[in-house]
N, C-alpha and C. Protein backbone atom coordinates (compact mmCIF):
# COMPACT_ATOMS: atom_id res chain seq x y z
N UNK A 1 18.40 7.55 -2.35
CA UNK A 1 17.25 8.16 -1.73
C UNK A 1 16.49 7.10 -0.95
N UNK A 2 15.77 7.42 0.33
CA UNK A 2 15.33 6.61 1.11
C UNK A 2 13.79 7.10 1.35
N UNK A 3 13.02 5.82 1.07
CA UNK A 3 11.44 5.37 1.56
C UNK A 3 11.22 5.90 2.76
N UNK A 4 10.65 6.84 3.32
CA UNK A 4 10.29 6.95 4.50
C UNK A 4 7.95 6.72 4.94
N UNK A 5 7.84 5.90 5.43
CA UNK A 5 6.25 6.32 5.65
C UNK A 5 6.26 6.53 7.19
N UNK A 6 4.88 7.29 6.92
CA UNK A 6 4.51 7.70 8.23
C UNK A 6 3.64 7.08 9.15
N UNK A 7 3.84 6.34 10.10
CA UNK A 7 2.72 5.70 10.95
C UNK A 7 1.95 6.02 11.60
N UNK A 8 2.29 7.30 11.55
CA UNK A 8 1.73 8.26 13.11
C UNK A 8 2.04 9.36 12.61
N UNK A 9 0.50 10.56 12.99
CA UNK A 9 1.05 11.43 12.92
C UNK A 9 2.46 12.51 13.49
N UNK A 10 3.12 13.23 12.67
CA UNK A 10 4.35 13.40 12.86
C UNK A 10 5.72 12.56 13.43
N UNK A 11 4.99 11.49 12.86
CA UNK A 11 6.54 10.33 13.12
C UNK A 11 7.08 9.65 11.53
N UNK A 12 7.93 9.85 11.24
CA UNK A 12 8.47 9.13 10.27
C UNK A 12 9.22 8.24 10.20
N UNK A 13 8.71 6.78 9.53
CA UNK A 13 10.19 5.74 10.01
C UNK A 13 11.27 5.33 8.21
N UNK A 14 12.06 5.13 8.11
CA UNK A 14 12.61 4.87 7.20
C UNK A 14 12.27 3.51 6.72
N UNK A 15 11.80 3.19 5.77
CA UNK A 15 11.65 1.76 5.27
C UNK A 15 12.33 1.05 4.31
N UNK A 16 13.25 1.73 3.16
CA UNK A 16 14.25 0.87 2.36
C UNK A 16 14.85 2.28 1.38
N UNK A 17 15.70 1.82 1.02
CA UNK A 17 16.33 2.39 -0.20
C UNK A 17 15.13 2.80 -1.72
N UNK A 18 14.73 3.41 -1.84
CA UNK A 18 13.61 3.87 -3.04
C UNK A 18 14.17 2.93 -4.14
N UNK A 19 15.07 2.64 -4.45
CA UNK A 19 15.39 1.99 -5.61
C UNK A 19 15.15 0.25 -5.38
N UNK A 20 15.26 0.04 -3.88
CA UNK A 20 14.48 -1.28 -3.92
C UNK A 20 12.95 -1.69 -4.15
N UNK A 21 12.49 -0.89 -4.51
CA UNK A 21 10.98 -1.01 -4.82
C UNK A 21 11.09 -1.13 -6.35
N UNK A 22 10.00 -2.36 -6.90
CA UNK A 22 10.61 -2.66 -8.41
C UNK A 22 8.69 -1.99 -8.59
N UNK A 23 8.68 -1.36 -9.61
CA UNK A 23 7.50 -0.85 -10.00
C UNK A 23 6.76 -1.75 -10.46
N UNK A 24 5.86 -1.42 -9.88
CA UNK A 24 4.08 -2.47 -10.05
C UNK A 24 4.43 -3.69 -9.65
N UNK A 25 5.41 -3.72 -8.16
CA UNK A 25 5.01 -4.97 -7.22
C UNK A 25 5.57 -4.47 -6.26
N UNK A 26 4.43 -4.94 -5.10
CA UNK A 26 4.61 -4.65 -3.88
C UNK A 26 5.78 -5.36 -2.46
N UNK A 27 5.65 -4.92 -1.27
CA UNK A 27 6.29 -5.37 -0.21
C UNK A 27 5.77 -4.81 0.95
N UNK A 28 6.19 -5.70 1.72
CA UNK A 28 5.33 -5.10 3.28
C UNK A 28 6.73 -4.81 4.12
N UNK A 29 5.70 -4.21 4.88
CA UNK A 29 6.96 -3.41 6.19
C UNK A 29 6.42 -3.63 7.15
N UNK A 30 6.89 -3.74 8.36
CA UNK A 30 6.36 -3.95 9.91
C UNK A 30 6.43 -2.56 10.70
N UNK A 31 5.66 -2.78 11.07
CA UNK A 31 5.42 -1.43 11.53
C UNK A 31 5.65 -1.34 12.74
N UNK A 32 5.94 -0.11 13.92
CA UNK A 32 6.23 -0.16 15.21
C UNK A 32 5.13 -0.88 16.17
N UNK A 33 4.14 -0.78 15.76
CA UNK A 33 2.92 -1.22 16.71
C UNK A 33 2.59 -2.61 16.13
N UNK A 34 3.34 -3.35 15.15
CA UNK A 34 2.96 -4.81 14.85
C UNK A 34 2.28 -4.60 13.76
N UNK A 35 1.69 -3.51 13.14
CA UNK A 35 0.73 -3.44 12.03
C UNK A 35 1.32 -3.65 10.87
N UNK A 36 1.12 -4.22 9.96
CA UNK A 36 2.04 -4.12 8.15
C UNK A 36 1.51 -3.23 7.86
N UNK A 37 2.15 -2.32 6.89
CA UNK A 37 2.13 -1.73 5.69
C UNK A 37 2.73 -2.48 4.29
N UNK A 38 1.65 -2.24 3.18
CA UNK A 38 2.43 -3.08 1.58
C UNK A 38 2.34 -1.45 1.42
N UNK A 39 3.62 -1.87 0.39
CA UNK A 39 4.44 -0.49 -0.04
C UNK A 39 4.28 -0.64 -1.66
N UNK A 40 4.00 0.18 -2.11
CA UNK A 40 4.29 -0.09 -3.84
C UNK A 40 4.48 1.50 -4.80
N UNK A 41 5.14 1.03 -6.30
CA UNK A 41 5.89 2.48 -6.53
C UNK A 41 5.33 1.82 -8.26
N UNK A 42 4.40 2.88 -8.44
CA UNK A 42 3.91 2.72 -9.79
C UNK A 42 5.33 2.88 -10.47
N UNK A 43 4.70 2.34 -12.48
CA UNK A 43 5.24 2.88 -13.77
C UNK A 43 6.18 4.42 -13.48
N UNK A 44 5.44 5.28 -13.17
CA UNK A 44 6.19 6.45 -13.07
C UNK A 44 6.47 6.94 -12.27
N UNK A 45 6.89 5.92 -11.01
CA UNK A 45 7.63 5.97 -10.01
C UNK A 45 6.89 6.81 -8.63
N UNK A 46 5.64 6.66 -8.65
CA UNK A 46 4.96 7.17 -7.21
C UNK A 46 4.89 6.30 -6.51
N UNK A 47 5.08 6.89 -5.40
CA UNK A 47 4.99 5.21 -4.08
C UNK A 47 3.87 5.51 -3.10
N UNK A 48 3.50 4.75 -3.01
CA UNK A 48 2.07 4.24 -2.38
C UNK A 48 2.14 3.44 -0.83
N UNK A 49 1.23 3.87 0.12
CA UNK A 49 1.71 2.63 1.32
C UNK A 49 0.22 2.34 1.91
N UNK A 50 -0.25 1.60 1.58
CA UNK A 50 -1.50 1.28 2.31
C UNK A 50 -1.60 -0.32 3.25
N UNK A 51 -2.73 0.07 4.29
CA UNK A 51 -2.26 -0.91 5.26
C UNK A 51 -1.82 -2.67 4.32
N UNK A 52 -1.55 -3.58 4.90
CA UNK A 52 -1.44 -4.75 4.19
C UNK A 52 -2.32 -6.17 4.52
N UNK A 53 -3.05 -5.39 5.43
CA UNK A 53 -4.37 -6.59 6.24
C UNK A 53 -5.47 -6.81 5.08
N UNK A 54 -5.89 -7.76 4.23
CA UNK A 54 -6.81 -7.70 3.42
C UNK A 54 -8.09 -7.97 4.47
N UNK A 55 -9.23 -6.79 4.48
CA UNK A 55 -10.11 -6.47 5.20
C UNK A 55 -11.02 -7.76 5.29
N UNK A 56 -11.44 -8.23 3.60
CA UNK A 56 -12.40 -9.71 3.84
C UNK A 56 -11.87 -10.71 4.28
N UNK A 57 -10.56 -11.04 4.52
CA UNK A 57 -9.77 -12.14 4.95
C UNK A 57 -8.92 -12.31 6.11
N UNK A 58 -8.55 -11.35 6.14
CA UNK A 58 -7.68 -10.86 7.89
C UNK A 58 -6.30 -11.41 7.50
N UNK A 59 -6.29 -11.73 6.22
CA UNK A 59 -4.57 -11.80 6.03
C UNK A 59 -3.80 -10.48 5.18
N UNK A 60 -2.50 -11.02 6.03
CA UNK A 60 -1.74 -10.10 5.79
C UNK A 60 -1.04 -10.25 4.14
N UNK A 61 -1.78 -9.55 3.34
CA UNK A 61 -1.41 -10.44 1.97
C UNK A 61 -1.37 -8.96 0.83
N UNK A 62 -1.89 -8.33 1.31
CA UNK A 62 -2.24 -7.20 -0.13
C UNK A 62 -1.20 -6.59 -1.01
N UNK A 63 -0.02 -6.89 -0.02
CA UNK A 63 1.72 -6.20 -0.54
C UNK A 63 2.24 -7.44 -1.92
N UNK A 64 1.11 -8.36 -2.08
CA UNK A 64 1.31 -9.75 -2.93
C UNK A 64 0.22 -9.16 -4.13
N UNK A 65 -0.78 -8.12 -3.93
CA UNK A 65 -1.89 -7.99 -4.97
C UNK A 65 -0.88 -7.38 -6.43
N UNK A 66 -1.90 -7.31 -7.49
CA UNK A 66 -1.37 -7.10 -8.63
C UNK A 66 -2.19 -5.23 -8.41
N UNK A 67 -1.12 -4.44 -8.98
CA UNK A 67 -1.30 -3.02 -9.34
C UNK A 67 -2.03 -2.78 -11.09
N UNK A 68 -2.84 -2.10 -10.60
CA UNK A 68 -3.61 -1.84 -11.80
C UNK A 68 -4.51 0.14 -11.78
N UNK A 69 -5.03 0.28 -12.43
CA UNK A 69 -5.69 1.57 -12.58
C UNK A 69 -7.60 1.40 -13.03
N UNK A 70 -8.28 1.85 -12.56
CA UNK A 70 -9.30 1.99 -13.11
C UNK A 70 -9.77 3.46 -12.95
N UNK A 71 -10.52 4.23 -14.25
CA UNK A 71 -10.95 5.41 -14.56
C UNK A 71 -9.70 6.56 -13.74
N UNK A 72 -8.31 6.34 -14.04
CA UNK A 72 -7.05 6.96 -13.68
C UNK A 72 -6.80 7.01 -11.98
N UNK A 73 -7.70 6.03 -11.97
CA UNK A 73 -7.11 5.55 -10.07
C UNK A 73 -6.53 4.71 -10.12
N UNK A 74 -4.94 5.08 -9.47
CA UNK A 74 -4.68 3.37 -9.01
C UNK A 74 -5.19 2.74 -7.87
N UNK A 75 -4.91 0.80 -7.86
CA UNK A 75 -5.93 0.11 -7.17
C UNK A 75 -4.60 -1.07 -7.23
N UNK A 76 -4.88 -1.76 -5.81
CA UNK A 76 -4.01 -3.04 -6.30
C UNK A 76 -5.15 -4.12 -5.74
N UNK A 77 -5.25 -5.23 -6.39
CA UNK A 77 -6.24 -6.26 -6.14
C UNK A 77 -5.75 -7.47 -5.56
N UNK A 78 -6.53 -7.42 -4.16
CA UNK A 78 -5.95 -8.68 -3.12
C UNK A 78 -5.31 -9.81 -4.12
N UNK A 79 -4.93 -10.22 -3.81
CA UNK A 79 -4.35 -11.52 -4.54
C UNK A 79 -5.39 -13.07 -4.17
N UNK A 80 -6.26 -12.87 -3.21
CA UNK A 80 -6.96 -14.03 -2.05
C UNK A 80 -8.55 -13.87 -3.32
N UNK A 81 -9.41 -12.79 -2.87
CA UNK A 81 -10.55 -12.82 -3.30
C UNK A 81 -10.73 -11.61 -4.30
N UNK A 82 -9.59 -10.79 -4.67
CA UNK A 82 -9.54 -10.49 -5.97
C UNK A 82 -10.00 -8.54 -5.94
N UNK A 83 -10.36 -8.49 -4.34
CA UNK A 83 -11.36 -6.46 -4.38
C UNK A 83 -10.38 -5.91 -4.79
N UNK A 84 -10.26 -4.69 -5.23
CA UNK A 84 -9.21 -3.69 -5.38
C UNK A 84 -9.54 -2.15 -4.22
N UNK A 85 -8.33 -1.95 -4.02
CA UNK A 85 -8.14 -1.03 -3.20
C UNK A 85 -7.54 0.55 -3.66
N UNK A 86 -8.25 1.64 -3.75
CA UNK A 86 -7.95 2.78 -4.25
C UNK A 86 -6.46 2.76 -3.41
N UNK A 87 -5.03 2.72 -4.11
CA UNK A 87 -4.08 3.28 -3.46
C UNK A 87 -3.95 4.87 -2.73
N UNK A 88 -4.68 5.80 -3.34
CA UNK A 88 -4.60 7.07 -2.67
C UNK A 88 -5.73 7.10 -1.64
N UNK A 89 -6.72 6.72 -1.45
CA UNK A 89 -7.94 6.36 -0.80
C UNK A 89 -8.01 5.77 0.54
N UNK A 90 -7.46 4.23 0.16
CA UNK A 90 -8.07 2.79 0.53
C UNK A 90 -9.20 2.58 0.45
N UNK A 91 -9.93 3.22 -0.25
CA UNK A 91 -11.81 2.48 -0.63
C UNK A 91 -11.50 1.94 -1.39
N UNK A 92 -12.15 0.55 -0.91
CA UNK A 92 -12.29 -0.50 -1.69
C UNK A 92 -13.21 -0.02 -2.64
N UNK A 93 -12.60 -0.53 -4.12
CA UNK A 93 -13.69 0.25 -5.17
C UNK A 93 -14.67 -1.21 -5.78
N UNK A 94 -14.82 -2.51 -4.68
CA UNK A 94 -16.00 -3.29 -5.00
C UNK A 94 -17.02 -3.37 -3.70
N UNK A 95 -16.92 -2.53 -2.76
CA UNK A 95 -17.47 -3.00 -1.63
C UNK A 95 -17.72 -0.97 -1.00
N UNK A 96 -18.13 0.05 -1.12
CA UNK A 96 -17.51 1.14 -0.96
C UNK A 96 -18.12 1.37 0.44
N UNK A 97 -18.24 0.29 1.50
CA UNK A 97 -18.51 0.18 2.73
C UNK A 97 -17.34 0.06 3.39
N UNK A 98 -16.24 -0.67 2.85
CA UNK A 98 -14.82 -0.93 3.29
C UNK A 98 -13.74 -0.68 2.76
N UNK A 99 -12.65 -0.34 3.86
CA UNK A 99 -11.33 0.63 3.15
C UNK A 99 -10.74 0.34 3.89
N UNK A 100 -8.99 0.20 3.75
CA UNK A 100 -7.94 0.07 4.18
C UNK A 100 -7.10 1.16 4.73
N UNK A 101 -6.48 1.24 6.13
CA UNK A 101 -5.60 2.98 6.53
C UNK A 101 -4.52 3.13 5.21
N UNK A 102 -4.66 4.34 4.80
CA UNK A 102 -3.38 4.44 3.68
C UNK A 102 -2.47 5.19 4.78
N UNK A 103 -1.46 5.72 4.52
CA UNK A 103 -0.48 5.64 4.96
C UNK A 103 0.27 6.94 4.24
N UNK A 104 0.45 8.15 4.31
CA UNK A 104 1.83 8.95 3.71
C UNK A 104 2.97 8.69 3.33
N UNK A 105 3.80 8.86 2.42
CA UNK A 105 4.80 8.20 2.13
C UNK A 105 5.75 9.69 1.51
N UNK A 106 7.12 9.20 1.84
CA UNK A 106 7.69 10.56 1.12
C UNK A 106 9.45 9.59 0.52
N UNK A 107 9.89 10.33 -0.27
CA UNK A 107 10.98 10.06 -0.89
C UNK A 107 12.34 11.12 -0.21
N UNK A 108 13.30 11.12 0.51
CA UNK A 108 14.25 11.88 1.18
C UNK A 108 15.48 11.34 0.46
């Protein structure tokens, strides 16, 4: 089965084999327009794609954060200065002024 996210509305690009995603760590993808996406596929196997630009830092780093949950949200936390990012969201859940593009993701 194959990773597909969406960059655009009604465009889908293929991004890896689903089984290359190791649960609760991420990877980035390049995107057609130069943009990253970090990709990640919880414990029970949902996959997640939110942009990979960490907003306070301007690096491309968040596909490196550690996956975690708070009050049954998942969140993965920059790896640089530590915010966490609602994976279904992208609100940042320490700053709720700033958020990351999430991204659709489907399994084919």
């Amino acid at each position: 089965m194959k990773l597909e996210l969406s960059p655009s509305p009604d465009a889908w690009m293929t991004i890896c084999e689903d089984s290359r995603l190791t649960p609760g760590r991420g990877v980035a993808a390049l995107l057609p327009d130069g943009r990253q996406a970090a990709l990640f596929k919880d414990r029970s196997g949902r996959a997640y794609a939110i942009e990979n630009r960490d907003p306070f830092t301007g690096a491309q780093v968040l596909s490196r954060g550690l996956l975690g949950s708070a009050g049954g949200r998942p969140f993965v936390a920059s790896p640089l200065l530590k915010q966490r990012f609602d994976l279904e969201t992208g609100k940042c859940l320490d700053d709720e002024e700033v958020s990351v593009k999430v991204y659709p993701v489907r399994t084919v």
